[in-house]
N, C-alpha and C. Protein backbone atom coordinates (compact mmCIF):
# COMPACT_ATOMS: atom_id res chain seq x y z
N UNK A 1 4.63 -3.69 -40.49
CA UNK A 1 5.29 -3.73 -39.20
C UNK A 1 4.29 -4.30 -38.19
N UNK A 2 4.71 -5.32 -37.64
CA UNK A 2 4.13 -6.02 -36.63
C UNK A 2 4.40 -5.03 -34.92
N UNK A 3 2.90 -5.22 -34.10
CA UNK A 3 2.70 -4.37 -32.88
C UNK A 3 3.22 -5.47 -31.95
N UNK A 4 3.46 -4.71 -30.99
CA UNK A 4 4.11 -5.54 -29.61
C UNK A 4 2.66 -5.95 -28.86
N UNK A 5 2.70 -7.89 -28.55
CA UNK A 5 1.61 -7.79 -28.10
C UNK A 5 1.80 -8.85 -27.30
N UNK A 6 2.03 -8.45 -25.71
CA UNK A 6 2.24 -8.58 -24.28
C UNK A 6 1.62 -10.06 -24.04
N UNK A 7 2.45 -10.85 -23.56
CA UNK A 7 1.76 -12.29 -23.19
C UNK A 7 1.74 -12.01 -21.80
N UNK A 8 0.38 -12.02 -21.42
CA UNK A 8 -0.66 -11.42 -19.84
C UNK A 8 -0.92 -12.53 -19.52
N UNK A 9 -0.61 -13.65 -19.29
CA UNK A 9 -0.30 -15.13 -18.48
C UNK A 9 1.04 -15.15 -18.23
N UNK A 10 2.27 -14.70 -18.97
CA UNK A 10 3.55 -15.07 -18.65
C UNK A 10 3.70 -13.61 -17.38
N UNK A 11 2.86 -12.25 -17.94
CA UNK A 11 3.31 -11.49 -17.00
C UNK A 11 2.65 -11.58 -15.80
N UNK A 12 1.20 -12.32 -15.51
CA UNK A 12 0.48 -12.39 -14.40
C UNK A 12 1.29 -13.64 -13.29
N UNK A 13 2.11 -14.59 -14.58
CA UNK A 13 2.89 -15.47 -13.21
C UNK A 13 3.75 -15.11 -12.91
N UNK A 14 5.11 -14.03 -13.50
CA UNK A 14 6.21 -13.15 -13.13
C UNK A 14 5.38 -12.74 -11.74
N UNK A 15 4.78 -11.99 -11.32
CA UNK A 15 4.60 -11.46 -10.45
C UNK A 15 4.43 -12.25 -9.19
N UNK A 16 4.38 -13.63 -9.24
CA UNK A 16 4.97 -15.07 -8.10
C UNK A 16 6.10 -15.38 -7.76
N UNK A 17 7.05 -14.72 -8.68
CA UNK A 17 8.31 -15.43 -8.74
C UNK A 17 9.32 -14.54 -7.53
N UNK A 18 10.12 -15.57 -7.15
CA UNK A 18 10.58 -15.10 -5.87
C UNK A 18 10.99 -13.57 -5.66
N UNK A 19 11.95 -13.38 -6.12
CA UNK A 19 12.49 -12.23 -6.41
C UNK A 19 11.73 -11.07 -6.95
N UNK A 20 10.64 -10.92 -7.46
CA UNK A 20 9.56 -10.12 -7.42
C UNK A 20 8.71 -9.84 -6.31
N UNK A 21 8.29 -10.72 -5.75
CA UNK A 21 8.06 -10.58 -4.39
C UNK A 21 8.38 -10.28 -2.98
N UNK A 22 10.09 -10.65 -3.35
CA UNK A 22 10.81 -9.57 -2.25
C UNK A 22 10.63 -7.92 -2.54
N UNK A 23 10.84 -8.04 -3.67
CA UNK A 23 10.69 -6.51 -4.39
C UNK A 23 10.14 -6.13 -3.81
N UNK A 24 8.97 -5.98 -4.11
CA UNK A 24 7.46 -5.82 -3.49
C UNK A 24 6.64 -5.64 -2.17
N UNK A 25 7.50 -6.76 -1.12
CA UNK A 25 7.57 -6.82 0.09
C UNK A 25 8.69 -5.58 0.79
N UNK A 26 9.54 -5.02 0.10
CA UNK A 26 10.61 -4.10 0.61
C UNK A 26 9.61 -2.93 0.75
N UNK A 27 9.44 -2.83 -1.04
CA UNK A 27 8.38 -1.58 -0.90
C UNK A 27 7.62 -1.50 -0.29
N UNK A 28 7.26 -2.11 -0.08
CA UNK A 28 5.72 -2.35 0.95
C UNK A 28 5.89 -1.99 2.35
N UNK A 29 7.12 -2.48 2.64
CA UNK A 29 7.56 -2.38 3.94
C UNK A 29 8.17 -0.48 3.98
N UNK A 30 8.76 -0.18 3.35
CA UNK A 30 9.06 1.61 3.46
C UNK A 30 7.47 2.60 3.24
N UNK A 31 6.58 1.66 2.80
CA UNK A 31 5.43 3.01 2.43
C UNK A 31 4.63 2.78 3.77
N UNK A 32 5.11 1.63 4.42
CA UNK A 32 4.19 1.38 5.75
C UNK A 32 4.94 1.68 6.93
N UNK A 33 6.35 1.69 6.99
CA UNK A 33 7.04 2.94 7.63
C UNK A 33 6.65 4.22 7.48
N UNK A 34 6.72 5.06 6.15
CA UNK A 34 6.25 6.52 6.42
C UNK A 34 4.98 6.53 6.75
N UNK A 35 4.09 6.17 6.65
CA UNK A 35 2.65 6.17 6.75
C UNK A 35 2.41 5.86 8.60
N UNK A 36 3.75 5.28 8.84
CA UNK A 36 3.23 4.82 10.31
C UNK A 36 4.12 6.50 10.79
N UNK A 37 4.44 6.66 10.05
CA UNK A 37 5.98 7.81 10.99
C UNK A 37 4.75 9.07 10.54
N UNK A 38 4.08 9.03 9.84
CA UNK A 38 2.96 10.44 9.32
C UNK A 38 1.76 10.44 9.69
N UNK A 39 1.46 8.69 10.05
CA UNK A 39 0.30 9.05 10.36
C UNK A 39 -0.39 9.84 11.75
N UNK A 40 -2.02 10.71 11.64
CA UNK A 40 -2.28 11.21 13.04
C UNK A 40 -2.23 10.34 14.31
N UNK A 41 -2.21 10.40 15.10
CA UNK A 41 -2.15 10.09 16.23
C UNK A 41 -2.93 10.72 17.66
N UNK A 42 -3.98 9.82 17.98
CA UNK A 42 -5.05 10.22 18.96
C UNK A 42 -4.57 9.38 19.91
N UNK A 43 -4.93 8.17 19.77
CA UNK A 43 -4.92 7.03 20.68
C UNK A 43 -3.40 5.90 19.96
N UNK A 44 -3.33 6.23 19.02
CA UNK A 44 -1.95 5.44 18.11
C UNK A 44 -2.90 3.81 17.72
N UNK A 45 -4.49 3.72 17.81
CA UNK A 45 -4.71 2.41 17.24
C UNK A 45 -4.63 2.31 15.91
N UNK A 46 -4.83 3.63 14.83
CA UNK A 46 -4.76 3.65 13.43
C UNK A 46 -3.19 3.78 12.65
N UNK A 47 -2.40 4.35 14.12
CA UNK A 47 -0.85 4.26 13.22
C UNK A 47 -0.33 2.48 13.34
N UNK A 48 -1.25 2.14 14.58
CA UNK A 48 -0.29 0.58 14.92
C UNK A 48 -1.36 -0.53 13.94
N UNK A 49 -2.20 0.20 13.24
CA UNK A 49 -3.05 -0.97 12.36
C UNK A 49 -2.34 -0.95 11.07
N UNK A 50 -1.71 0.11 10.67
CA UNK A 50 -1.10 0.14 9.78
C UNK A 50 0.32 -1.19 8.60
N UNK A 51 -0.49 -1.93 8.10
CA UNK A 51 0.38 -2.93 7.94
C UNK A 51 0.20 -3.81 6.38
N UNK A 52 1.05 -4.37 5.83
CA UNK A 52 0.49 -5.23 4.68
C UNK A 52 0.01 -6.63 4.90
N UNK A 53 -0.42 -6.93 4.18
CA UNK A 53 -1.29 -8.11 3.52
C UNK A 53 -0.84 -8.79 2.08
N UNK A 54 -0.41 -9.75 2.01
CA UNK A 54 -0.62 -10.36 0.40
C UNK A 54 -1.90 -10.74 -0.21
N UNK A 55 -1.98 -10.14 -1.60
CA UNK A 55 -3.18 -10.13 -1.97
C UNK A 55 -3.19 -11.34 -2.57
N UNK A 56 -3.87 -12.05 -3.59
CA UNK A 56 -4.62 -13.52 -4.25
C UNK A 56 -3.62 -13.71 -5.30
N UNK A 57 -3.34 -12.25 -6.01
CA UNK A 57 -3.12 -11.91 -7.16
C UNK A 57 -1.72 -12.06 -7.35
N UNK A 58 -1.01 -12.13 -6.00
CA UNK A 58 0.41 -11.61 -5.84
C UNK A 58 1.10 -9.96 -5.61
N UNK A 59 -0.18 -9.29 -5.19
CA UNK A 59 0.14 -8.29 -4.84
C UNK A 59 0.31 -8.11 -3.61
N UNK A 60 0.81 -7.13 -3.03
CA UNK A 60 1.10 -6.71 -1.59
C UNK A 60 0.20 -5.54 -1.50
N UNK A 61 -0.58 -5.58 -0.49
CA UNK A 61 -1.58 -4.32 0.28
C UNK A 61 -1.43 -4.10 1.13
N UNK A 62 -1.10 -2.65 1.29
CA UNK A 62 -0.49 -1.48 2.63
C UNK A 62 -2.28 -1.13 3.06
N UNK A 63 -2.80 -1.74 4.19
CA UNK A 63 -3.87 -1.42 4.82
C UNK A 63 -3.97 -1.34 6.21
N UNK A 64 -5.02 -0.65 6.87
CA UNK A 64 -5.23 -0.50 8.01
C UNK A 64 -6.54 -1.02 8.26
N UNK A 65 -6.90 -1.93 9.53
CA UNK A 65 -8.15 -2.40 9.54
C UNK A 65 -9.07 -1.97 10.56
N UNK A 66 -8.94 -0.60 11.13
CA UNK A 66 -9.69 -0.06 11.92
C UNK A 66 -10.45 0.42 11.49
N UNK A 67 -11.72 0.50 12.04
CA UNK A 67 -12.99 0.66 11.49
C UNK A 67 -12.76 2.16 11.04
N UNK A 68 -12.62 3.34 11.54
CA UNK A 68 -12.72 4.66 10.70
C UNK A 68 -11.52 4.68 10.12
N UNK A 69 -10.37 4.03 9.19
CA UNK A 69 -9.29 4.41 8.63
C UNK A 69 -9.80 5.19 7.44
N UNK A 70 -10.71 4.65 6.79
CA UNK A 70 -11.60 5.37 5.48
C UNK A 70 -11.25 6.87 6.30
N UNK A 71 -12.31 7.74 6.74
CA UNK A 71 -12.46 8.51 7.31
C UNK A 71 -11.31 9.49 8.01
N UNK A 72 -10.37 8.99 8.08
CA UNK A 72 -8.64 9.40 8.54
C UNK A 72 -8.43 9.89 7.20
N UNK A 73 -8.43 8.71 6.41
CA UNK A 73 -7.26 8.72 5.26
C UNK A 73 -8.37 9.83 4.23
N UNK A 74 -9.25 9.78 4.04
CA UNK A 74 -10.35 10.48 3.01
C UNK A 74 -11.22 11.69 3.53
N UNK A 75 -11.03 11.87 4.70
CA UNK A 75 -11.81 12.63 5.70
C UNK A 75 -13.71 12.65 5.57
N UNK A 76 -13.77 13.44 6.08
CA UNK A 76 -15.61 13.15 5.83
C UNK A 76 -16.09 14.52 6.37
N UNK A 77 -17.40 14.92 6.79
CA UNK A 77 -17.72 16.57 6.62
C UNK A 77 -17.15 17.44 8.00
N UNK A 78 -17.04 16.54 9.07
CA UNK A 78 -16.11 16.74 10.44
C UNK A 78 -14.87 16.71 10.66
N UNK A 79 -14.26 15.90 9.19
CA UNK A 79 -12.78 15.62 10.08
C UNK A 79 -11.83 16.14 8.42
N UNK A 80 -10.75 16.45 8.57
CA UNK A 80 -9.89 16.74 7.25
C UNK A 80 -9.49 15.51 7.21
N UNK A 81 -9.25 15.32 5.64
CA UNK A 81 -8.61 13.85 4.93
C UNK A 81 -7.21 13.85 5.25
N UNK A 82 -6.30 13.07 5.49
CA UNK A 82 -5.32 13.25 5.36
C UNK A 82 -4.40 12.22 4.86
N UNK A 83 -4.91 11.95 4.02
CA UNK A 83 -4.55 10.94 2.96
C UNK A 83 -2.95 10.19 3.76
N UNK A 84 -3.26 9.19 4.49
CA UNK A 84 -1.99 8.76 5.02
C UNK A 84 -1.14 8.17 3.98
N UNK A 85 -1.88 7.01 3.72
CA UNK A 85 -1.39 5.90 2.99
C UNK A 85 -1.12 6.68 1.75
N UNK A 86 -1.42 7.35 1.02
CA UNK A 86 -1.34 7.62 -0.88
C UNK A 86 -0.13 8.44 -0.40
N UNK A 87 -0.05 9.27 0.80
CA UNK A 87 1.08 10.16 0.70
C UNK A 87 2.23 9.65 0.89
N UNK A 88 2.19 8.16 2.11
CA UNK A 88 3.52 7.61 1.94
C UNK A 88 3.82 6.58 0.44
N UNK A 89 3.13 6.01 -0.18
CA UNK A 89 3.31 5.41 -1.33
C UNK A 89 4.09 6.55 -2.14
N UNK A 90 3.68 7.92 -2.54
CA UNK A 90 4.67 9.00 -2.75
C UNK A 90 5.97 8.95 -1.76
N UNK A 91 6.18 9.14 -0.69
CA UNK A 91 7.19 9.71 -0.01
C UNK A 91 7.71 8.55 -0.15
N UNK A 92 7.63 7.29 -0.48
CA UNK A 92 8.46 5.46 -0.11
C UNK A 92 9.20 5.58 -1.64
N UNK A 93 8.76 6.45 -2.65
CA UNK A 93 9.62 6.23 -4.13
C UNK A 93 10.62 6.00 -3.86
N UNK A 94 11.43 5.38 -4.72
CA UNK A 94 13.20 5.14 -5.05
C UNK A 94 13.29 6.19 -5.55
C-alpha cells in the first residue's frame, strides 16, 4: 500500500489563488474586529494599531505596530498579559 504524499509546490501556490485569499482576508478581518472590540484601552493607540498585513508567503497577519504591543499582548513583570490577538483568533472561529 502506497502513503499519501502531498505535492508542497501545488499547495504553496493554492494559497495565491483568488478565492483563498478572500477566505483569508474575511478571517482576518473578524479576528481584528474582536481583538479591536477586546482590546485594553488607555489612550486607544494599541486598539486603533490593530490591523492586517499580507505576508510574502500569501498569508494574512493580524498585527499591531506600536512599540509596547509585545508587552499588552504577553505582559511583562508590571503589567498582566492579556493576550489580545490569540484570544480573538479563538473568539473569530466559524
Amino acid at each position: 500500500m502506497s502513503s499519501f504524499q502531498p505535492d508542497h509546490a501545488a499547495i504553496a501556490t493554492l494559497v495565491h489563488e483568488a478565492f483563498v485569499q478572500e477566505d483569508l482576508h474575511e478571517r482576518a478581518d473578524r479576528v481584528v474586529t474582536v481583538a479591536k472590540g477586546n482590546a485594553p484601552v488607555e489612550t486607544g493607540r494599541y486598539r486603533d494599531s490593530i490591523h492586517t498585513e499580507d505576508g510574502p508567503d500569501g498569508s494574512v497577519l493580524i498585527v499591531s505596530d506600536v512599540e509596547y504591543a509585545a508587552v499588552i499582548d504577553l505582559g511583562s513583570g508590571d503589567h498582566p498579559a492579556h493576550h489580545t490577538i490569540a484570544n480573538a483568533l479563538d473568539a473569530a472561529r466559524d
